[in-house]
C-alpha atoms as a PDB file:
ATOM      1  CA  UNK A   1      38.294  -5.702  76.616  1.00  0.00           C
ATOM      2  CA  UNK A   2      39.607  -9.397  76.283  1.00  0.00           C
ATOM      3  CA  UNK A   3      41.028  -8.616  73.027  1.00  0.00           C
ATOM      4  CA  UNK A   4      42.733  -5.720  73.926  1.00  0.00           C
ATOM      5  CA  UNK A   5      43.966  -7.691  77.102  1.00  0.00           C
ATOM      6  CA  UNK A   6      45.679 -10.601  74.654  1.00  0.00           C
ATOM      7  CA  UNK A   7      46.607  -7.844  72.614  1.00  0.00           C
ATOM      8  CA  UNK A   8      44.846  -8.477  69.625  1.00  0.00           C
ATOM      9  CA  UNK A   9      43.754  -4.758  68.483  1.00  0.00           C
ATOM     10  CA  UNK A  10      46.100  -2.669  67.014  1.00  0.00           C
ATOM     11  CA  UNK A  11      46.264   1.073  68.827  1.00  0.00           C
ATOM     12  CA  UNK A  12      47.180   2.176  64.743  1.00  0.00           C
ATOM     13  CA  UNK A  13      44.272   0.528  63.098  1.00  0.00           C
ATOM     14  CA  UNK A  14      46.520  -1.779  61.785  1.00  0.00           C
ATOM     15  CA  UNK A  15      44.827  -4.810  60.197  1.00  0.00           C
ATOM     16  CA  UNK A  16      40.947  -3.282  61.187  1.00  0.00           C
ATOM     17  CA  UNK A  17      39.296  -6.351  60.088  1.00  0.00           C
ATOM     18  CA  UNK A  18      40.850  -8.773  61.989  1.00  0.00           C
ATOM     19  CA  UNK A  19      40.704  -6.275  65.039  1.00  0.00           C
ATOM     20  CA  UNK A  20      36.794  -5.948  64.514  1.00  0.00           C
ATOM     21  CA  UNK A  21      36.578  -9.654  64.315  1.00  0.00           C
ATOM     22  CA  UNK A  22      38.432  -9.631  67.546  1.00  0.00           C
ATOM     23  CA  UNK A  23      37.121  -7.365  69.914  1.00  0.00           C
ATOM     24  CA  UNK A  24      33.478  -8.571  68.784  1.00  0.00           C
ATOM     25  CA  UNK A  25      35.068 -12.100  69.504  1.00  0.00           C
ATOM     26  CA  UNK A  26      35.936 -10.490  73.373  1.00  0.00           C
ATOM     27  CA  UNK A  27      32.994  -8.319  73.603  1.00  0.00           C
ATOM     28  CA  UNK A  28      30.336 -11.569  73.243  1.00  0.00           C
ATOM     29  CA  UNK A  29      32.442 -14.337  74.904  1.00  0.00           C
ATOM     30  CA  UNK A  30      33.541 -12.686  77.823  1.00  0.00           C
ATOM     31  CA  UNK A  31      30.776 -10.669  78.388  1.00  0.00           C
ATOM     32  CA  UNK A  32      28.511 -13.992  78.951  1.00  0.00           C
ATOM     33  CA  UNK A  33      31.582 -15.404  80.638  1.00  0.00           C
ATOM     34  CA  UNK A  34      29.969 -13.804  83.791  1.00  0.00           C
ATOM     35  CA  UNK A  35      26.740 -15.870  83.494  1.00  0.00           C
ATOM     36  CA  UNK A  36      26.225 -19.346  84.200  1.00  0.00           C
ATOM     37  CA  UNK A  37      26.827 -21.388  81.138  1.00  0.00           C
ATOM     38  CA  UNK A  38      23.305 -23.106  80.987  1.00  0.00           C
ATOM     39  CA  UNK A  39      21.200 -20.197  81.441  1.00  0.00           C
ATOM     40  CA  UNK A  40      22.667 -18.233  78.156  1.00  0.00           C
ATOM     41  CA  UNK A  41      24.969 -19.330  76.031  1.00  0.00           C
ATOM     42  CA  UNK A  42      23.912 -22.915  76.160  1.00  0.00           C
ATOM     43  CA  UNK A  43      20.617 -21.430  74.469  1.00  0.00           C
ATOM     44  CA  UNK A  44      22.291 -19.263  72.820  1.00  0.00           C
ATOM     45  CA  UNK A  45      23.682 -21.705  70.610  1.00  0.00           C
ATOM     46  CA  UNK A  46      21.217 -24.673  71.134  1.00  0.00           C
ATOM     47  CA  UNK A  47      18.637 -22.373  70.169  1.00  0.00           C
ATOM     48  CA  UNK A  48      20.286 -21.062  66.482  1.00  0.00           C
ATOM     49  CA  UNK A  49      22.939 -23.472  65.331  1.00  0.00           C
ATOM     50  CA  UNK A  50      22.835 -25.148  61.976  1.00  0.00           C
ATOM     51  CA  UNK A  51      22.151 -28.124  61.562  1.00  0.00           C
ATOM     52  CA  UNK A  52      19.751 -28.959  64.659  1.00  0.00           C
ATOM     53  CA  UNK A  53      21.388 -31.858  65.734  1.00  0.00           C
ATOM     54  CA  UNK A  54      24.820 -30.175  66.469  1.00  0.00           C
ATOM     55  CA  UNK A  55      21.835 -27.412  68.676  1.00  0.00           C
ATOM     56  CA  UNK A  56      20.908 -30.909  70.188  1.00  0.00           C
ATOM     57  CA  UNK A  57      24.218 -32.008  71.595  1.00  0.00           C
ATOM     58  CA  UNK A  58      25.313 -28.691  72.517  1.00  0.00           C
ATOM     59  CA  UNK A  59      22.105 -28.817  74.389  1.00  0.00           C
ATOM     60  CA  UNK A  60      23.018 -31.828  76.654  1.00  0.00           C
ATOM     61  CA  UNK A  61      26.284 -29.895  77.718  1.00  0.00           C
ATOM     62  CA  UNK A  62      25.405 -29.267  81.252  1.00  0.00           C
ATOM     63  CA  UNK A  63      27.865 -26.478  83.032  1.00  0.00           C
ATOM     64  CA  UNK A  64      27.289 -23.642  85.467  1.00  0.00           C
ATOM     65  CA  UNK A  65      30.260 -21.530  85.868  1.00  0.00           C
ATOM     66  CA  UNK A  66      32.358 -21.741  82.734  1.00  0.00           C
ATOM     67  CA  UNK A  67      35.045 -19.063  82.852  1.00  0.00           C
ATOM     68  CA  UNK A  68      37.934 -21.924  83.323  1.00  0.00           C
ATOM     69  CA  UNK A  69      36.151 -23.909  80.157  1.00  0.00           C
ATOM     70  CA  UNK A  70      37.500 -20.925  77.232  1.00  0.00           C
ATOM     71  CA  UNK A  71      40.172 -20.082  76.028  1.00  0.00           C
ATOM     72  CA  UNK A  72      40.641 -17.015  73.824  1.00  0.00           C
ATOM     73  CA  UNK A  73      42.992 -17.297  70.260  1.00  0.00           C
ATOM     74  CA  UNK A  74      45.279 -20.386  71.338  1.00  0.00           C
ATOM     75  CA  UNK A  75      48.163 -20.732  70.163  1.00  0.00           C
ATOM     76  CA  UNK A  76      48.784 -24.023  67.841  1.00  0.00           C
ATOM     77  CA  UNK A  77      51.285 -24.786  64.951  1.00  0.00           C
ATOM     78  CA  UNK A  78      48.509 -24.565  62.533  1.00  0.00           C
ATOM     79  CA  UNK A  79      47.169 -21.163  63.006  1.00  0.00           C
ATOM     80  CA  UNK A  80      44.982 -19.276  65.965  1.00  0.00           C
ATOM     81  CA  UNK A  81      41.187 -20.648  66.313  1.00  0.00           C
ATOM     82  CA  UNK A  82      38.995 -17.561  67.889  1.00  0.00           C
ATOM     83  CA  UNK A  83      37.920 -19.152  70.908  1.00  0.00           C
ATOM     84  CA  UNK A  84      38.106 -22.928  72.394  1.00  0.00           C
ATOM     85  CA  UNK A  85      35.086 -24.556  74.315  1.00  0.00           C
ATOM     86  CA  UNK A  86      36.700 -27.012  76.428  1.00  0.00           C
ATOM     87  CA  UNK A  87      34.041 -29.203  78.796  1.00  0.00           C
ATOM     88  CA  UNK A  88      34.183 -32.614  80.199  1.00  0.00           C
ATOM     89  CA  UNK A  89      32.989 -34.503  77.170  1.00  0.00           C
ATOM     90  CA  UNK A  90      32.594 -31.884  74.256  1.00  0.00           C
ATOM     91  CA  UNK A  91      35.318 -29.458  72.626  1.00  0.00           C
ATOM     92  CA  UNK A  92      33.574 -26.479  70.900  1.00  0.00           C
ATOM     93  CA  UNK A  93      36.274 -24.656  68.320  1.00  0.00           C
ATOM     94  CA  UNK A  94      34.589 -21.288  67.576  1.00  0.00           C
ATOM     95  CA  UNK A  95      35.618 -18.931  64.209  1.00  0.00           C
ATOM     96  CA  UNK A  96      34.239 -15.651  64.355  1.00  0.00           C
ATOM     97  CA  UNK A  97      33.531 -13.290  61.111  1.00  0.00           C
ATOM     98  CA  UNK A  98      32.505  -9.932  60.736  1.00  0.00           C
ATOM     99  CA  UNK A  99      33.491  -8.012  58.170  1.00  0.00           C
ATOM    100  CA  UNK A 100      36.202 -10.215  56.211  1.00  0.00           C
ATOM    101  CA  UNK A 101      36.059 -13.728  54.668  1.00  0.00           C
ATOM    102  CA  UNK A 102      38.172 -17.066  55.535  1.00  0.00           C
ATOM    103  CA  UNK A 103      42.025 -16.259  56.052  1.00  0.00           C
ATOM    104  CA  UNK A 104      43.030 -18.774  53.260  1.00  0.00           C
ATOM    105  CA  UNK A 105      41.817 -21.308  50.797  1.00  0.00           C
ATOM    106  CA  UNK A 106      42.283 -23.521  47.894  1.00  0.00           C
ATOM    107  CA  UNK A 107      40.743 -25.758  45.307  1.00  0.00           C
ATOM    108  CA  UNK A 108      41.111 -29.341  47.195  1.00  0.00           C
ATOM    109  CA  UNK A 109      37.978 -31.098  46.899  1.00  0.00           C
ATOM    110  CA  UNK A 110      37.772 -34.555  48.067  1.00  0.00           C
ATOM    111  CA  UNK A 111      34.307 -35.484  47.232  1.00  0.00           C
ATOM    112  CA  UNK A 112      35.033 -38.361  45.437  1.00  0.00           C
ATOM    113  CA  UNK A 113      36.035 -39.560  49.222  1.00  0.00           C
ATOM    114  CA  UNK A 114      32.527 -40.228  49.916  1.00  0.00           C
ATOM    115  CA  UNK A 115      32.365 -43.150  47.352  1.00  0.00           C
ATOM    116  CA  UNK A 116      35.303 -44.387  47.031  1.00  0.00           C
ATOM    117  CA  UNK A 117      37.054 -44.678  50.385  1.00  0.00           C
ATOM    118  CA  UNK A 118      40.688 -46.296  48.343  1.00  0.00           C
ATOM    119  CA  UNK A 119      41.332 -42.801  47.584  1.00  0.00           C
ATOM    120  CA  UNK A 120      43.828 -40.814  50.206  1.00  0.00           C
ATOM    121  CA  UNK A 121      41.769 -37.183  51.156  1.00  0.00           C
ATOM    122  CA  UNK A 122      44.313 -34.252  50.586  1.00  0.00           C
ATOM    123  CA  UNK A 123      44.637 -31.881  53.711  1.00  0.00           C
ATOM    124  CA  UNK A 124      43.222 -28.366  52.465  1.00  0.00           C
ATOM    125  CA  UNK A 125      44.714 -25.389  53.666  1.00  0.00           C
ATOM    126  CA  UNK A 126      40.840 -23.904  54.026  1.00  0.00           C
ATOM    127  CA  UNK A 127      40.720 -21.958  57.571  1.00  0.00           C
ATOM    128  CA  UNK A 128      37.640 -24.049  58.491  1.00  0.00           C
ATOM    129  CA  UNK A 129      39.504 -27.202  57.600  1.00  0.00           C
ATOM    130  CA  UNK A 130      43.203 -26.228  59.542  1.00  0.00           C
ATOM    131  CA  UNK A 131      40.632 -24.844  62.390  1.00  0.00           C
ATOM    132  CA  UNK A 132      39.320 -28.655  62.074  1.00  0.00           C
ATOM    133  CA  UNK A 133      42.237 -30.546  62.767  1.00  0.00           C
ATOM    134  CA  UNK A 134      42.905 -27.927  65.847  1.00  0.00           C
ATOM    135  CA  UNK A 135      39.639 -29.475  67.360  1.00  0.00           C
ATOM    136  CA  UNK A 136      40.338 -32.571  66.118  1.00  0.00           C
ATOM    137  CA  UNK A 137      44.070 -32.657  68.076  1.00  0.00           C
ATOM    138  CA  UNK A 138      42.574 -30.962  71.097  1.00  0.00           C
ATOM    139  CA  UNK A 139      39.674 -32.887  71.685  1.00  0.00           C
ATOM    140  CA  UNK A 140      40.561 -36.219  71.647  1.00  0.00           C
ATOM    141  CA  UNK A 141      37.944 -38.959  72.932  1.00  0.00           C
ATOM    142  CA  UNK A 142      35.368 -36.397  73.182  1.00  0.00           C
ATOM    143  CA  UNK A 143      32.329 -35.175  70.870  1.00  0.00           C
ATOM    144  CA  UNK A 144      34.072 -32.555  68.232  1.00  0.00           C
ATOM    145  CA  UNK A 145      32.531 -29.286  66.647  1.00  0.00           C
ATOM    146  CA  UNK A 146      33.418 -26.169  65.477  1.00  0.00           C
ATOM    147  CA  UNK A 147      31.949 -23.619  65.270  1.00  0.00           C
ATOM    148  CA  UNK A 148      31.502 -21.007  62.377  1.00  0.00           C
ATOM    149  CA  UNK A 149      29.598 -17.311  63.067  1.00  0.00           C
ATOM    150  CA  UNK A 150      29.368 -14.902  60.267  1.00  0.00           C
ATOM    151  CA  UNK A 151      26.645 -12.891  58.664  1.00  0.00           C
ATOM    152  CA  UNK A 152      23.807 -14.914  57.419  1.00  0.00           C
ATOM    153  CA  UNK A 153      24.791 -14.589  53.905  1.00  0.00           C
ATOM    154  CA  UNK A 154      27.919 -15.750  54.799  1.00  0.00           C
ATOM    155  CA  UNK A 155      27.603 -18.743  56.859  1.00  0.00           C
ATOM    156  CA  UNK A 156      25.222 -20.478  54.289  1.00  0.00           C
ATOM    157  CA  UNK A 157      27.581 -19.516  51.551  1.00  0.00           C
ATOM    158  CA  UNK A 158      31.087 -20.774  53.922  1.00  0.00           C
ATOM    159  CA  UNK A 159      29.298 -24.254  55.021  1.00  0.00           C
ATOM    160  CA  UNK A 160      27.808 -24.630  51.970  1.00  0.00           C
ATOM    161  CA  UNK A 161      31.153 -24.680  50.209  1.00  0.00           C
ATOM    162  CA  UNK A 162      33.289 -26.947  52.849  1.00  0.00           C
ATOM    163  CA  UNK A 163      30.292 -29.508  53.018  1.00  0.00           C
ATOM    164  CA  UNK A 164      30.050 -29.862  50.014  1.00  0.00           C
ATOM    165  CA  UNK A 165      33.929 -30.765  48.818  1.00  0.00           C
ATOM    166  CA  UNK A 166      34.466 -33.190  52.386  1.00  0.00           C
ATOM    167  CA  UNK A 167      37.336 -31.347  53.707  1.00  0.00           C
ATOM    168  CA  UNK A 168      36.680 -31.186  57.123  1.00  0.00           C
ATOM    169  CA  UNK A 169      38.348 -33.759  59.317  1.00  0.00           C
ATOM    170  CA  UNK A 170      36.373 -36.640  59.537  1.00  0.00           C
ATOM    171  CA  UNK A 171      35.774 -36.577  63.658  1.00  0.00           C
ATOM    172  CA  UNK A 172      35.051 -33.182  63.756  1.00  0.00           C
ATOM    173  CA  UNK A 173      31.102 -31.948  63.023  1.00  0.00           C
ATOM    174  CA  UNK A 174      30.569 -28.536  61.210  1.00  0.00           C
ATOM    175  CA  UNK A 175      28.193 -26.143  62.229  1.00  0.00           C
ATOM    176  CA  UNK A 176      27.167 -22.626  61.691  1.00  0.00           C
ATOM    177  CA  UNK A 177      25.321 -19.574  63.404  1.00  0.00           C
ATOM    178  CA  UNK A 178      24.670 -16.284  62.493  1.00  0.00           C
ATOM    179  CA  UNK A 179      25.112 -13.367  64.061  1.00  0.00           C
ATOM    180  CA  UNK A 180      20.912 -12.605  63.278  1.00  0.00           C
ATOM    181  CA  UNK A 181      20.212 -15.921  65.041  1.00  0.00           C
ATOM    182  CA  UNK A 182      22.243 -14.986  67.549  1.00  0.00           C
ATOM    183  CA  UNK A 183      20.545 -12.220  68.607  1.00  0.00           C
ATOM    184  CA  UNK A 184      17.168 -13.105  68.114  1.00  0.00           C
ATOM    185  CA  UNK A 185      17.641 -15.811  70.752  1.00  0.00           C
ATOM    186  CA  UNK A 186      18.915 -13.021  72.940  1.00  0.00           C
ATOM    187  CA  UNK A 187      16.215 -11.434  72.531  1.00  0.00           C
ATOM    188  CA  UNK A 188      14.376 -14.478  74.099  1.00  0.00           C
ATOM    189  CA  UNK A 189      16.125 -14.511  77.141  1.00  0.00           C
ATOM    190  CA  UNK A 190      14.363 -13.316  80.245  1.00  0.00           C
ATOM    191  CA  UNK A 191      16.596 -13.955  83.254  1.00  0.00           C
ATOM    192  CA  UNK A 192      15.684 -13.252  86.704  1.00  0.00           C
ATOM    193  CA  UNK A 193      18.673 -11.871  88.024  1.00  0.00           C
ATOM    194  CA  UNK A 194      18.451  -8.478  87.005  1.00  0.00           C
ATOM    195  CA  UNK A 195      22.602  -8.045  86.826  1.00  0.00           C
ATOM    196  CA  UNK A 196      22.729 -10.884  84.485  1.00  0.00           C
ATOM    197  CA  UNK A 197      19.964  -9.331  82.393  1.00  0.00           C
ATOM    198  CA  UNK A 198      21.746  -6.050  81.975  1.00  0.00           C
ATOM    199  CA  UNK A 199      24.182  -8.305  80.648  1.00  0.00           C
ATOM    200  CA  UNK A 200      21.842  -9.243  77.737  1.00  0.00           C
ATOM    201  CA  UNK A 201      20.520  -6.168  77.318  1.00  0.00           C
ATOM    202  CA  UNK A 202      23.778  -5.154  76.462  1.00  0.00           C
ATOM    203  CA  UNK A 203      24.814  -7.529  74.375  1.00  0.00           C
ATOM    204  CA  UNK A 204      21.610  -7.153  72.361  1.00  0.00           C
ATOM    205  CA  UNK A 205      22.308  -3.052  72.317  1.00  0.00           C
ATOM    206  CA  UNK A 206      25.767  -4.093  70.569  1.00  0.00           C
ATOM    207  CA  UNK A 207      24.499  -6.369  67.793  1.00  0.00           C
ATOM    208  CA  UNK A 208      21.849  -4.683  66.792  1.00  0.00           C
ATOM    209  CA  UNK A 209      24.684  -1.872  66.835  1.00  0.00           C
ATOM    210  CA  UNK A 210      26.274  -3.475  64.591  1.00  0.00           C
ATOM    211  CA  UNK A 211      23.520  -4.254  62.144  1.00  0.00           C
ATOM    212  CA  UNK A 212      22.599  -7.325  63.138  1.00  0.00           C
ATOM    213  CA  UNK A 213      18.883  -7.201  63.282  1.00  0.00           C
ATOM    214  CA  UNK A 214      16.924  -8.933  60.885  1.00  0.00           C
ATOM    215  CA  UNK A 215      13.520  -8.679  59.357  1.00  0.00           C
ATOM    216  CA  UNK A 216      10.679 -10.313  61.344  1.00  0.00           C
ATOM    217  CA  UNK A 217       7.826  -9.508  59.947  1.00  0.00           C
ATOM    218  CA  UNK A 218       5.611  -7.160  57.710  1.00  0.00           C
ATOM    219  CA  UNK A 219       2.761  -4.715  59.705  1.00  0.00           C
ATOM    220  CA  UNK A 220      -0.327  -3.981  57.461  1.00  0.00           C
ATOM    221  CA  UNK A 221      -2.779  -2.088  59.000  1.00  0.00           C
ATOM    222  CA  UNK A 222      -5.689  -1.272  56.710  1.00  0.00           C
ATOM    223  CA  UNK A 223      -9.847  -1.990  56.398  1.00  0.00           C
ATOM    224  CA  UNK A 224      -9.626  -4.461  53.296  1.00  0.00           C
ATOM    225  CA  UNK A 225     -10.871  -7.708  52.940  1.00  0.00           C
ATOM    226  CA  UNK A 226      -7.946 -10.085  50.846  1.00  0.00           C
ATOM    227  CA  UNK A 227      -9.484 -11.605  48.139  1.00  0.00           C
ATOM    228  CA  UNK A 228      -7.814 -13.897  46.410  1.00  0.00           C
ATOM    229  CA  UNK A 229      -9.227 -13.623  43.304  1.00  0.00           C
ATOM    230  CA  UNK A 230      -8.277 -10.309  42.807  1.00  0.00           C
ATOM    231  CA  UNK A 231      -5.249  -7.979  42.163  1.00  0.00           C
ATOM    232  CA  UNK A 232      -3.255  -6.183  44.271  1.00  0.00           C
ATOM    233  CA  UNK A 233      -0.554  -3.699  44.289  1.00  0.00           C
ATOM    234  CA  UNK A 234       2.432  -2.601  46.612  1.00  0.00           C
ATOM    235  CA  UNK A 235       3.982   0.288  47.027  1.00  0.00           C
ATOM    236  CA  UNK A 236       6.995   1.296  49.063  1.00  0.00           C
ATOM    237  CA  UNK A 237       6.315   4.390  51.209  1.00  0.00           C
ATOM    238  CA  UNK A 238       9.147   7.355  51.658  1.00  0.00           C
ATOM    239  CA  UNK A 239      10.385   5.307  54.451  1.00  0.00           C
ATOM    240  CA  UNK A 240      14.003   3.549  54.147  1.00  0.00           C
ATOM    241  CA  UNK A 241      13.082   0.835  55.780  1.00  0.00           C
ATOM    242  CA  UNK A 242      10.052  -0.238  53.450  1.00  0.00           C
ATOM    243  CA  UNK A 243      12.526   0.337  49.938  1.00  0.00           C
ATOM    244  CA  UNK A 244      12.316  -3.644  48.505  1.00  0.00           C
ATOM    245  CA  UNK A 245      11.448  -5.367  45.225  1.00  0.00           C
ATOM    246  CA  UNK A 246      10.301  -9.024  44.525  1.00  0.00           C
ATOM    247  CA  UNK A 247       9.565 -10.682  41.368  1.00  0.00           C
ATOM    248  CA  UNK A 248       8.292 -13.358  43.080  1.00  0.00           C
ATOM    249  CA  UNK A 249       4.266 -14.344  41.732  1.00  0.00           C
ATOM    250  CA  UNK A 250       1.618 -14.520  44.451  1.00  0.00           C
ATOM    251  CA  UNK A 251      -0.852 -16.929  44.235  1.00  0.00           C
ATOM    252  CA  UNK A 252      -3.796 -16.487  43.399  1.00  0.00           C
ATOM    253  CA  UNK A 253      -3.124 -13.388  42.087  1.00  0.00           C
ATOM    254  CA  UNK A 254      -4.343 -12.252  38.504  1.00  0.00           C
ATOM    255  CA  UNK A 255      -1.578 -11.022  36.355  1.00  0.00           C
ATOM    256  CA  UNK A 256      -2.321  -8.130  33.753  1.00  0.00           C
END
């Protein structure tokens, strides 16, 4: 619904990435706009971010109703960030992926900044890094992240990458969470108002929708002792959820 209301999905199916990206983008954010900021999305995102101790300042951010605090796609010379987090001392840029990469990038790395601070960093044209200096200009004398939510596969793979060649701006903190850590922290939430509940309920219905839920864990229900001395084989059942292989060695296992 916000997307549609900024006008951001295409009636054609014009651009259907980007208008995915978007109306999930709407669909998430404005949905928990109607709760009280510290009772979801506060552990929402303290709960799942990477690294922890970006989860630990977003946990001291203290707000009740935050509907005035976001703004959706704003507008700045350097491009459109997703959504803007906006509170007294914090600014939280937000990029949301689903099913495309990064707008742009290049092959600036200025790693050799860490060492040897004589040398002048080049200004990427990475969206994480123009998404950077967004937060950077818009959050001045307060604490600085953004934001990245993809896939798991993706966000490792993303923040790996930008870490890793020191592009971001240097007063802005990168962070990442995925859409699977998302919703298993949804998942936690128990509130007692019951309309703020079907809320979550909802939310949960439309990620795991969208293929979002990840493996837990494995049930193995049979009348055997392990022993660790001995061999064991697996087999996959006609099921299409148990179809996996692993070449990993167990141990204590004998191989034949």
């Amino acid at each position: 619904m916000i997307a549609e209301i900024k006008g951001k999905l295409w009636q054609t199916g014009h651009n259907l990435n980007e208008s995915l990206e978007d109306n999930l983008t709407g669909n998430f954010f404005g949905a928990l706009r109607y709760i009280p900021f510290d009772l979801a999305l506060r552990k929402i995102l303290s709960g799942g971010v990477y690294p922890s101790k970006i989860g630990d300042l977003i946990g001291k951010i203290s707000a009740d109703f935050w509907s005035d605090k976001i703004e959706f796609w704003p507008y700045d010379k350097e491009g459109e960030i997703d959504a803007l987090l906006n509170f007294d001392d914090s600014v939280i840029g937000i990029e949301v992926k689903y099913a495309s990469g990064l707008s742009s990038d290049d092959d600036i790395d200025n790693f050799s900044m860490i060492d040897n601070k004589s040398i002048e960093a080049e200004d990427s044209k990475n969206q994480l890094v123009r998404e950077s200096r967004i937060v950077s200009r818009k959050g001045e004398g307060k604490t600085k992240i953004l934001l990245f939510i993809a896939n798991s596969e993706a966000c490792r793979k993303v923040y790996n990458n930008v870490v890793t060649r020191n592009i971001i701006s240097n007063d802005v903190q990168l962070a990442y969470i995925t859409w699977q850590s998302i919703l298993i922290e949804l998942e936690k939430l128990k509130l007692d108002d019951r309309y703020y509940q079907v809320i979550i309920d909802d939310l949960i219905s439309l990620l795991m929708k969208k293929g979002f839920e990840s493996f837990k864990d494995m049930q193995v229900d049979f009348d055997v002792d392990i022993d660790q001395e001995r061999f064991y084989s697996l087999y996959a059942t006609d099921s299409p959820d148990s179809d996996f292989e692993t070449n990993s060695t167990i141990k204590g296992a004998n191989t034949l």
